[in-house]
PDB file of N, CA and C in Angstrom:
ATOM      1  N   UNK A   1       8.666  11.066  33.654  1.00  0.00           N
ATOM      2  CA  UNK A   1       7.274  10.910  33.359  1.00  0.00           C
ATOM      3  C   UNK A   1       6.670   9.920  34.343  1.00  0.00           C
ATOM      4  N   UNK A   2       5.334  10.274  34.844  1.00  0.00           N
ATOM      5  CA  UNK A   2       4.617   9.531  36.133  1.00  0.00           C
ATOM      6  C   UNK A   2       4.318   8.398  34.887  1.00  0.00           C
ATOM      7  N   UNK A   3       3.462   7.226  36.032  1.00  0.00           N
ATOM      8  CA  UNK A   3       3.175   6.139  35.340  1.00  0.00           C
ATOM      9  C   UNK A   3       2.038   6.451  34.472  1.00  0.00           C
ATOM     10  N   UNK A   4       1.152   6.265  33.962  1.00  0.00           N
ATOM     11  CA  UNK A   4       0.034   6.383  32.625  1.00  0.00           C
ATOM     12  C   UNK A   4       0.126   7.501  31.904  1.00  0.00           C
ATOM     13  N   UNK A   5       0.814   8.642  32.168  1.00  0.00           N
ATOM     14  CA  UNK A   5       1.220  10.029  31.439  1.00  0.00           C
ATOM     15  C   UNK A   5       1.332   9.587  30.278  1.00  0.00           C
ATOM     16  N   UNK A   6       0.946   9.938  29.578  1.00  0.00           N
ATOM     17  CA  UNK A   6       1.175   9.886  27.553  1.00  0.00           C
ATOM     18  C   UNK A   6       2.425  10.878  27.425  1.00  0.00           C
ATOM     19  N   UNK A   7       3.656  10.532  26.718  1.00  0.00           N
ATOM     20  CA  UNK A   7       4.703  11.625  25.982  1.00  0.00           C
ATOM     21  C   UNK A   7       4.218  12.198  25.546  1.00  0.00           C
ATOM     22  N   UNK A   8       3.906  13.320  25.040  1.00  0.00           N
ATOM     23  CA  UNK A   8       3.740  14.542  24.189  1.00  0.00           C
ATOM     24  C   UNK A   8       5.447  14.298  23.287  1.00  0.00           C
ATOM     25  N   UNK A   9       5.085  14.495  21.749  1.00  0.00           N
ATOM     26  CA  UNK A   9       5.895  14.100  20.480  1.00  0.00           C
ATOM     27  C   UNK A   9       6.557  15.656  20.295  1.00  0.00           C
ATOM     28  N   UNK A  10       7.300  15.674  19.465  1.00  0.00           N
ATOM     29  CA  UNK A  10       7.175  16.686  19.020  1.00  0.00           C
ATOM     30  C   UNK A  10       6.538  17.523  17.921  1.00  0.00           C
ATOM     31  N   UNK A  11       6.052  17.084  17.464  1.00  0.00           N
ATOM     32  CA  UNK A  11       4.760  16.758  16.354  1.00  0.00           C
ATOM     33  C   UNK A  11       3.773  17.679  16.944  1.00  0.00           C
ATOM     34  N   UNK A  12       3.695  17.680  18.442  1.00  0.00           N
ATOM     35  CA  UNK A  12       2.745  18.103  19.069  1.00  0.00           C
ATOM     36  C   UNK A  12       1.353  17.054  19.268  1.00  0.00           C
ATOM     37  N   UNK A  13       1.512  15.592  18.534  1.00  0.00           N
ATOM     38  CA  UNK A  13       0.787  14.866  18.969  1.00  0.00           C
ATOM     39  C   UNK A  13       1.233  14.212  19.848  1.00  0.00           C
ATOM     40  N   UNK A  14       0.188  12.965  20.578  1.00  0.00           N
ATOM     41  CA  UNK A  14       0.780  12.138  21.877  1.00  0.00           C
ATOM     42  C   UNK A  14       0.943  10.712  21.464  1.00  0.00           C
ATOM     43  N   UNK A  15       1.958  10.448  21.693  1.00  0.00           N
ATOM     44  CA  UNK A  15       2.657   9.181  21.887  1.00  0.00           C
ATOM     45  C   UNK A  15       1.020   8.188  22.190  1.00  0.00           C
ATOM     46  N   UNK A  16       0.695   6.980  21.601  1.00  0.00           N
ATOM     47  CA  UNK A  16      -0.396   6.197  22.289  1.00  0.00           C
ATOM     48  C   UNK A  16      -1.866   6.319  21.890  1.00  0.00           C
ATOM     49  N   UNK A  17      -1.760   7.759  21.365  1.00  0.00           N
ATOM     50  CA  UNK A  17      -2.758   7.962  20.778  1.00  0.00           C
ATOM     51  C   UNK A  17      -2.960   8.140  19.158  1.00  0.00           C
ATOM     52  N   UNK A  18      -1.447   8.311  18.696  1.00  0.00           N
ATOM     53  CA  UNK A  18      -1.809   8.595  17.094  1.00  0.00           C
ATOM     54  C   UNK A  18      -1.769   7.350  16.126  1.00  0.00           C
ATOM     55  N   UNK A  19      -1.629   5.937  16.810  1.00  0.00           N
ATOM     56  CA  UNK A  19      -1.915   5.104  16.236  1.00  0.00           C
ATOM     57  C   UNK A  19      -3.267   4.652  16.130  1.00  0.00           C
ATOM     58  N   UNK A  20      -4.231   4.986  16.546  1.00  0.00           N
ATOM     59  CA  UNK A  20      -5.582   4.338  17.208  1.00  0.00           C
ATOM     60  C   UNK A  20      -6.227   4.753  15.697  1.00  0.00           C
ATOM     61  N   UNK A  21      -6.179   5.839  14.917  1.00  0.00           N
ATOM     62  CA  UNK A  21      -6.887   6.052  13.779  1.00  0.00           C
ATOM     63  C   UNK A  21      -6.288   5.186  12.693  1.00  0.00           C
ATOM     64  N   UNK A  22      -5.362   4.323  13.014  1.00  0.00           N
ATOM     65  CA  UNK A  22      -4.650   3.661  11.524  1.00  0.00           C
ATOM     66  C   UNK A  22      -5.415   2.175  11.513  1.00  0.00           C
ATOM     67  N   UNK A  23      -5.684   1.853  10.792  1.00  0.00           N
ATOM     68  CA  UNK A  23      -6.533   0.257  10.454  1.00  0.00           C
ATOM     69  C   UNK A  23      -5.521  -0.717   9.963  1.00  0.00           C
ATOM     70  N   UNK A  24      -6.261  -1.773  10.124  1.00  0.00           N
ATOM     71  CA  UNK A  24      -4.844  -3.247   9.796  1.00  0.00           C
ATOM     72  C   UNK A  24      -4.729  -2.770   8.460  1.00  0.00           C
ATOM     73  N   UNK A  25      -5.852  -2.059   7.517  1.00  0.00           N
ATOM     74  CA  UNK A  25      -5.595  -2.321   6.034  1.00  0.00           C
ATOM     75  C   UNK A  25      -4.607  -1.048   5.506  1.00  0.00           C
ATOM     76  N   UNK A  26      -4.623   0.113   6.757  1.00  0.00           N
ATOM     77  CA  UNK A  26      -3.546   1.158   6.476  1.00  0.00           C
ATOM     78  C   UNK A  26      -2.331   0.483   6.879  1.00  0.00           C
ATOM     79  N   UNK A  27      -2.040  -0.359   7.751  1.00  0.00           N
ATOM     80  CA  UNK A  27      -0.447  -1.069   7.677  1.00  0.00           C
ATOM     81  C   UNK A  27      -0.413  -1.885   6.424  1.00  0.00           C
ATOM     82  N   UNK A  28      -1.153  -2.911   5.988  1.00  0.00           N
ATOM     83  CA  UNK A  28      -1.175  -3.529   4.944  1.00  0.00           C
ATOM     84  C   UNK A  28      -0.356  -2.772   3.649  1.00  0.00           C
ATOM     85  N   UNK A  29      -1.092  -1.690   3.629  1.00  0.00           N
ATOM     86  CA  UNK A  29      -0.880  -0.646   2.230  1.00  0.00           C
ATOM     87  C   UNK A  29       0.457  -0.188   2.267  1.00  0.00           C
ATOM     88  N   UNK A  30       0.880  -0.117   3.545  1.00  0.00           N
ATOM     89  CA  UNK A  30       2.276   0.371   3.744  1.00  0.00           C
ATOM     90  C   UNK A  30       3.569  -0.540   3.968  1.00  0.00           C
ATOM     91  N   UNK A  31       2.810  -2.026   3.992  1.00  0.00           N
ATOM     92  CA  UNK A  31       3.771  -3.319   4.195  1.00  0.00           C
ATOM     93  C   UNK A  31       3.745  -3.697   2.363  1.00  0.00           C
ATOM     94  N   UNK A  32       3.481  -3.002   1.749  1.00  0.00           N
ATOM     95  CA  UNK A  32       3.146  -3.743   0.424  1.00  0.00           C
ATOM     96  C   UNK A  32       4.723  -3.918  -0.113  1.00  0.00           C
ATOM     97  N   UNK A  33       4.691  -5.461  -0.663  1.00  0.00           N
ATOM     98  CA  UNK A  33       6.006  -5.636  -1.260  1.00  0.00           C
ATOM     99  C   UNK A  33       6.579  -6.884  -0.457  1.00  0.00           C
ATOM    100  N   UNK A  34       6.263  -6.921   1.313  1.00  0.00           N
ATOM    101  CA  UNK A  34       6.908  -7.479   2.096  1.00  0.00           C
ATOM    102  C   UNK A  34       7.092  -8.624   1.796  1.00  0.00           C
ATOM    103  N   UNK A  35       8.015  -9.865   1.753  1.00  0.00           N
ATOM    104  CA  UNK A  35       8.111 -11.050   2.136  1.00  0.00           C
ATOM    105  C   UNK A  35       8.228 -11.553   3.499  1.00  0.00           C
ATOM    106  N   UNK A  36       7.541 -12.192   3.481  1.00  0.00           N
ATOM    107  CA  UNK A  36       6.821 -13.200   4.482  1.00  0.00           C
ATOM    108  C   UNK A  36       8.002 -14.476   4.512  1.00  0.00           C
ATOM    109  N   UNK A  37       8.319 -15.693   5.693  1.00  0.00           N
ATOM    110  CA  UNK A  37       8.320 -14.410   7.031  1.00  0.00           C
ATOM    111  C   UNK A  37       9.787 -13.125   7.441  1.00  0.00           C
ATOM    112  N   UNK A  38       8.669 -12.404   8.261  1.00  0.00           N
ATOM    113  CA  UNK A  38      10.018 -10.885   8.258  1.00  0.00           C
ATOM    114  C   UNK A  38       9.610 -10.310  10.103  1.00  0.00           C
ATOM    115  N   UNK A  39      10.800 -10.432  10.166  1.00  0.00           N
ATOM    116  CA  UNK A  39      11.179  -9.342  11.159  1.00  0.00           C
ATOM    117  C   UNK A  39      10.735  -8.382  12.015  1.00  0.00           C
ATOM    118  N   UNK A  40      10.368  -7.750  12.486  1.00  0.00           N
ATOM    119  CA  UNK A  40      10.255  -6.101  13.093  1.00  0.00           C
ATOM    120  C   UNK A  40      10.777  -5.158  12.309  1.00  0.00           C
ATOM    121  N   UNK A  41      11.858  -5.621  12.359  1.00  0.00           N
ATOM    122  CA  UNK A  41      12.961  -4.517  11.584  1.00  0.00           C
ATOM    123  C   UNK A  41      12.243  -4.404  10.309  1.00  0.00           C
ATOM    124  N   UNK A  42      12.272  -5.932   9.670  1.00  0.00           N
ATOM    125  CA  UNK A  42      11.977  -5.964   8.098  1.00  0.00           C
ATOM    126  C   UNK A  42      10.810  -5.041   7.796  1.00  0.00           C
ATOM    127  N   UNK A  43       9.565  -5.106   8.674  1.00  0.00           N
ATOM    128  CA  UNK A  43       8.318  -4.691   8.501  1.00  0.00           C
ATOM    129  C   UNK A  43       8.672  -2.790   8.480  1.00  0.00           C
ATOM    130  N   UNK A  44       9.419  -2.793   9.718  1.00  0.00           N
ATOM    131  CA  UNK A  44      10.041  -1.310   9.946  1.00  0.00           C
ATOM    132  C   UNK A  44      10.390  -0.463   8.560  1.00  0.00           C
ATOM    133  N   UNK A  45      11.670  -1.479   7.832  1.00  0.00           N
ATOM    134  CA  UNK A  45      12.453  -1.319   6.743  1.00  0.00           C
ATOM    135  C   UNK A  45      11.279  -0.908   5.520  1.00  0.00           C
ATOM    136  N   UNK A  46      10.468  -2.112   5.253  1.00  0.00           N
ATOM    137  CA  UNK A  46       9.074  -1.958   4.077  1.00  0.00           C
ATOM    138  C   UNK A  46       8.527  -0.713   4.366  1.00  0.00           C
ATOM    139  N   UNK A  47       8.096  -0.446   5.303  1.00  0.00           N
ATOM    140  CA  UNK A  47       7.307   0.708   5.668  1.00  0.00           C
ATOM    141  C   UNK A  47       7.515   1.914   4.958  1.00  0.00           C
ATOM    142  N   UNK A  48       9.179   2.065   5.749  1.00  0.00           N
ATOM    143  CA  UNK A  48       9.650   3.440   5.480  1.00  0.00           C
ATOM    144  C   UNK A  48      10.111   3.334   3.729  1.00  0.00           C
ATOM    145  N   UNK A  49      10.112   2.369   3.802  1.00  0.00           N
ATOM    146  CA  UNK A  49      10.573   2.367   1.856  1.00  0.00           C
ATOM    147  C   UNK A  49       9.661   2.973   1.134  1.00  0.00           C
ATOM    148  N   UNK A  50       8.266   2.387   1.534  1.00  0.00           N
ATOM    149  CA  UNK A  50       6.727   2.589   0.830  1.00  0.00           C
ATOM    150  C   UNK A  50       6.520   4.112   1.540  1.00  0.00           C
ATOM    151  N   UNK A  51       7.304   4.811   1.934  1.00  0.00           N
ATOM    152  CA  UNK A  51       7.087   6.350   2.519  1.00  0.00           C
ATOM    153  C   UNK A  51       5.831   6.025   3.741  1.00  0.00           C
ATOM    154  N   UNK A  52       5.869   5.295   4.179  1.00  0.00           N
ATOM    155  CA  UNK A  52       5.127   5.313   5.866  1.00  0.00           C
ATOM    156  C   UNK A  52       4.946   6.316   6.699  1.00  0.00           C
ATOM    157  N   UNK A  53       4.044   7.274   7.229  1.00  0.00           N
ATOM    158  CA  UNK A  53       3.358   7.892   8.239  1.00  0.00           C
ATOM    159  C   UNK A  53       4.720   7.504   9.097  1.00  0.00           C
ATOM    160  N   UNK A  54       4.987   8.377  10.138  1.00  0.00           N
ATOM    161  CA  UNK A  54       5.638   7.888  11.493  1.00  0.00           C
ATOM    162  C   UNK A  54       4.144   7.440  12.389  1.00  0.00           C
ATOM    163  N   UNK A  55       3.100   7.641  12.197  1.00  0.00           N
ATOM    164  CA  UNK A  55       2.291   6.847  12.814  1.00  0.00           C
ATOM    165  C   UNK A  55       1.978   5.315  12.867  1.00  0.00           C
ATOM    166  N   UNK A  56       2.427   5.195  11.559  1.00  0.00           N
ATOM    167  CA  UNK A  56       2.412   3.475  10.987  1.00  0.00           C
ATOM    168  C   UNK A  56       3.901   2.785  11.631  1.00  0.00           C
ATOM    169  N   UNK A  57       5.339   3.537  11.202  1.00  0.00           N
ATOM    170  CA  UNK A  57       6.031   3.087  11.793  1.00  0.00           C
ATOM    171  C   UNK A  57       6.427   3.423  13.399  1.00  0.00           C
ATOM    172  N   UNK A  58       5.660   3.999  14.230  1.00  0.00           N
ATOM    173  CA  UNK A  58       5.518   4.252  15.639  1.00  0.00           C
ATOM    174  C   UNK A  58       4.457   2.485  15.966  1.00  0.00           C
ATOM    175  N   UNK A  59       3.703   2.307  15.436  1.00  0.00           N
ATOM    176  CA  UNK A  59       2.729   1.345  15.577  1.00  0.00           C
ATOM    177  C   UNK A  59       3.446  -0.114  15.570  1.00  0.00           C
ATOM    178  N   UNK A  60       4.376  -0.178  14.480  1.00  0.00           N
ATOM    179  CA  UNK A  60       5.533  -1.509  14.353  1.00  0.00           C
ATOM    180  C   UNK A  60       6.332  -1.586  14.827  1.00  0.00           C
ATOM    181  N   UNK A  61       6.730  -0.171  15.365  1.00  0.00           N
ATOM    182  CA  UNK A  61       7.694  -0.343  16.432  1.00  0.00           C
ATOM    183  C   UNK A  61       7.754  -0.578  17.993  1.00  0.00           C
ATOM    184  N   UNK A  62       5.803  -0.976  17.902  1.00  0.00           N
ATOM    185  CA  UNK A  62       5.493  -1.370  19.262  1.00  0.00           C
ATOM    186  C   UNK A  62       5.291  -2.906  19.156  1.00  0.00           C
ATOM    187  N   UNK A  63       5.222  -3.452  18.081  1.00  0.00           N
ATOM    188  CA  UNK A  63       5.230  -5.000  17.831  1.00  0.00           C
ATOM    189  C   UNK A  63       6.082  -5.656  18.524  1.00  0.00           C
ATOM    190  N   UNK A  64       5.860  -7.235  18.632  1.00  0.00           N
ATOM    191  CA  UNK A  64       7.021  -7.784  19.699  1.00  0.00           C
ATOM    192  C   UNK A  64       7.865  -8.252  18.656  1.00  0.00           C
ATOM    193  N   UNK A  65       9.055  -7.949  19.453  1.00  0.00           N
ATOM    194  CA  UNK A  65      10.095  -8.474  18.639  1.00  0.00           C
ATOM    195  C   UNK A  65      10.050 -10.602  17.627  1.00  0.00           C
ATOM    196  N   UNK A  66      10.001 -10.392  16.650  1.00  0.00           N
ATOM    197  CA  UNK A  66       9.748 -11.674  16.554  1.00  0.00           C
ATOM    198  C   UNK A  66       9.746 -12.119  15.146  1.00  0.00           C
ATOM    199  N   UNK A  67       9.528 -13.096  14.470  1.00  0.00           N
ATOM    200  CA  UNK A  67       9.069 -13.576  13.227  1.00  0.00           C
ATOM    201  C   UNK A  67       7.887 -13.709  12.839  1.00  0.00           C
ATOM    202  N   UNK A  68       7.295 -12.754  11.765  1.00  0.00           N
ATOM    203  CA  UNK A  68       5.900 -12.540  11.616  1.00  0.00           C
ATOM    204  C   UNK A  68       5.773 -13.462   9.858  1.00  0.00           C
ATOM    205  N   UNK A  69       4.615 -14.296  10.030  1.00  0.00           N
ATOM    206  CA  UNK A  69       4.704 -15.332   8.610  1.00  0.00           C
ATOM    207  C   UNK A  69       3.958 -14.706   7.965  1.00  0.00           C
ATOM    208  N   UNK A  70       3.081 -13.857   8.254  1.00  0.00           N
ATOM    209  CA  UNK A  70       2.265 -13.664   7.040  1.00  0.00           C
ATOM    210  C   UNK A  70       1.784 -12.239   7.268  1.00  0.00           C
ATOM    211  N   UNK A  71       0.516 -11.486   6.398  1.00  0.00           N
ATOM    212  CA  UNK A  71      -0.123 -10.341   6.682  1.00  0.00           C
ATOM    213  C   UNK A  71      -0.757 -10.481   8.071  1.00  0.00           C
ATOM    214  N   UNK A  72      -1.907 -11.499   7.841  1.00  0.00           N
ATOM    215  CA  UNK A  72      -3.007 -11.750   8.782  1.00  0.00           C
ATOM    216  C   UNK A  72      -1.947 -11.688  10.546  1.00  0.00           C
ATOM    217  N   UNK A  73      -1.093 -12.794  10.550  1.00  0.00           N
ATOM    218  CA  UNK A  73       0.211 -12.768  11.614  1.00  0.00           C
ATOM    219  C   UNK A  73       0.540 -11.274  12.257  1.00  0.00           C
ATOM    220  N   UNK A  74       0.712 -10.395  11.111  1.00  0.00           N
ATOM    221  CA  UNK A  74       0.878  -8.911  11.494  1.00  0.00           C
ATOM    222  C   UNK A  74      -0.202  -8.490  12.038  1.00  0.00           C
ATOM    223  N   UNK A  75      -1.865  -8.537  11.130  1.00  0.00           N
ATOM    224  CA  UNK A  75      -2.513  -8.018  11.472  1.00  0.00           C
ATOM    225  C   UNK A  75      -3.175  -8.034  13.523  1.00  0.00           C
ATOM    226  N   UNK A  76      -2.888  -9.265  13.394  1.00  0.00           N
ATOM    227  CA  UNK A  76      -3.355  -9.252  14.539  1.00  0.00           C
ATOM    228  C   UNK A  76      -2.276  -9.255  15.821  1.00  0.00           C
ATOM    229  N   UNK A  77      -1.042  -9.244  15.480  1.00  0.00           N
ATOM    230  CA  UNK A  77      -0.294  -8.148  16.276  1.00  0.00           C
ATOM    231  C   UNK A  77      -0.333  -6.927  16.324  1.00  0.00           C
ATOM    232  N   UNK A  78      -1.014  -6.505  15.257  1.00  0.00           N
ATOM    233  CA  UNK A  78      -1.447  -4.386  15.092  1.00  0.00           C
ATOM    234  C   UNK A  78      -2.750  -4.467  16.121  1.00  0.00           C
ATOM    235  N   UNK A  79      -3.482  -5.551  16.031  1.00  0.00           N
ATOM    236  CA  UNK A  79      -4.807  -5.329  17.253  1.00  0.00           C
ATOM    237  C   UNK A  79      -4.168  -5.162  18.338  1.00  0.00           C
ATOM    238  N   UNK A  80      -3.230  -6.052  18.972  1.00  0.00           N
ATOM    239  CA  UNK A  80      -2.589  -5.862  20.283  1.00  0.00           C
ATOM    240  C   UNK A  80      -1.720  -4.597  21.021  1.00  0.00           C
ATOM    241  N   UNK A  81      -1.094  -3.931  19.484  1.00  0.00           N
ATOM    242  CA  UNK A  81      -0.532  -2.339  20.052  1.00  0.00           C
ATOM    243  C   UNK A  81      -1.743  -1.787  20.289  1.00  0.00           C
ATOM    244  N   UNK A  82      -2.620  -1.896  19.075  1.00  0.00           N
ATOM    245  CA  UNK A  82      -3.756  -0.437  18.771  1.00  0.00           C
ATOM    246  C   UNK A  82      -4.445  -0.228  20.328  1.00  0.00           C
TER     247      UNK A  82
END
């Protein structure tokens, strides 16, 4: 793949673009339960528990690896993928 090319999924959607319709308060809804502070993974783990979109967990799995303390902490690491 050239440099700025978007993957095509198999979904038939594109990689880069199917996160852009999800809002901090659609990760929120799907982090519900989480303890604070958590992981990548952890956030990963909540997600898919709460039955998560692969759009939501495509979106956390662009987060930086790290220790996130709170919602707001997340939220504004979801501004930086989106």
């Amino acid at each position: 793949m050239k440099a700025g090319e978007i993957e095509e999924k198999e979904t038939g959607t594109t990689a880069g673009l199917t996160v852009r319709h999800l809002s901090a308060a659609d990760l929120q809804v799907n982090l519900k339960g989480i303890d604070y502070p958590a992981g990548r993974q952890d956030l990963i783990d909540q997600a898919r528990k709460n039955g998560a979109s692969e759009d939501v967990i495509t979106a956390i799995e662009g987060f930086s690896d790290r220790t996130y303390h709170s919602a707001a902490d997340v939220s504004t690491e979801f501004g930086k993928v989106r």
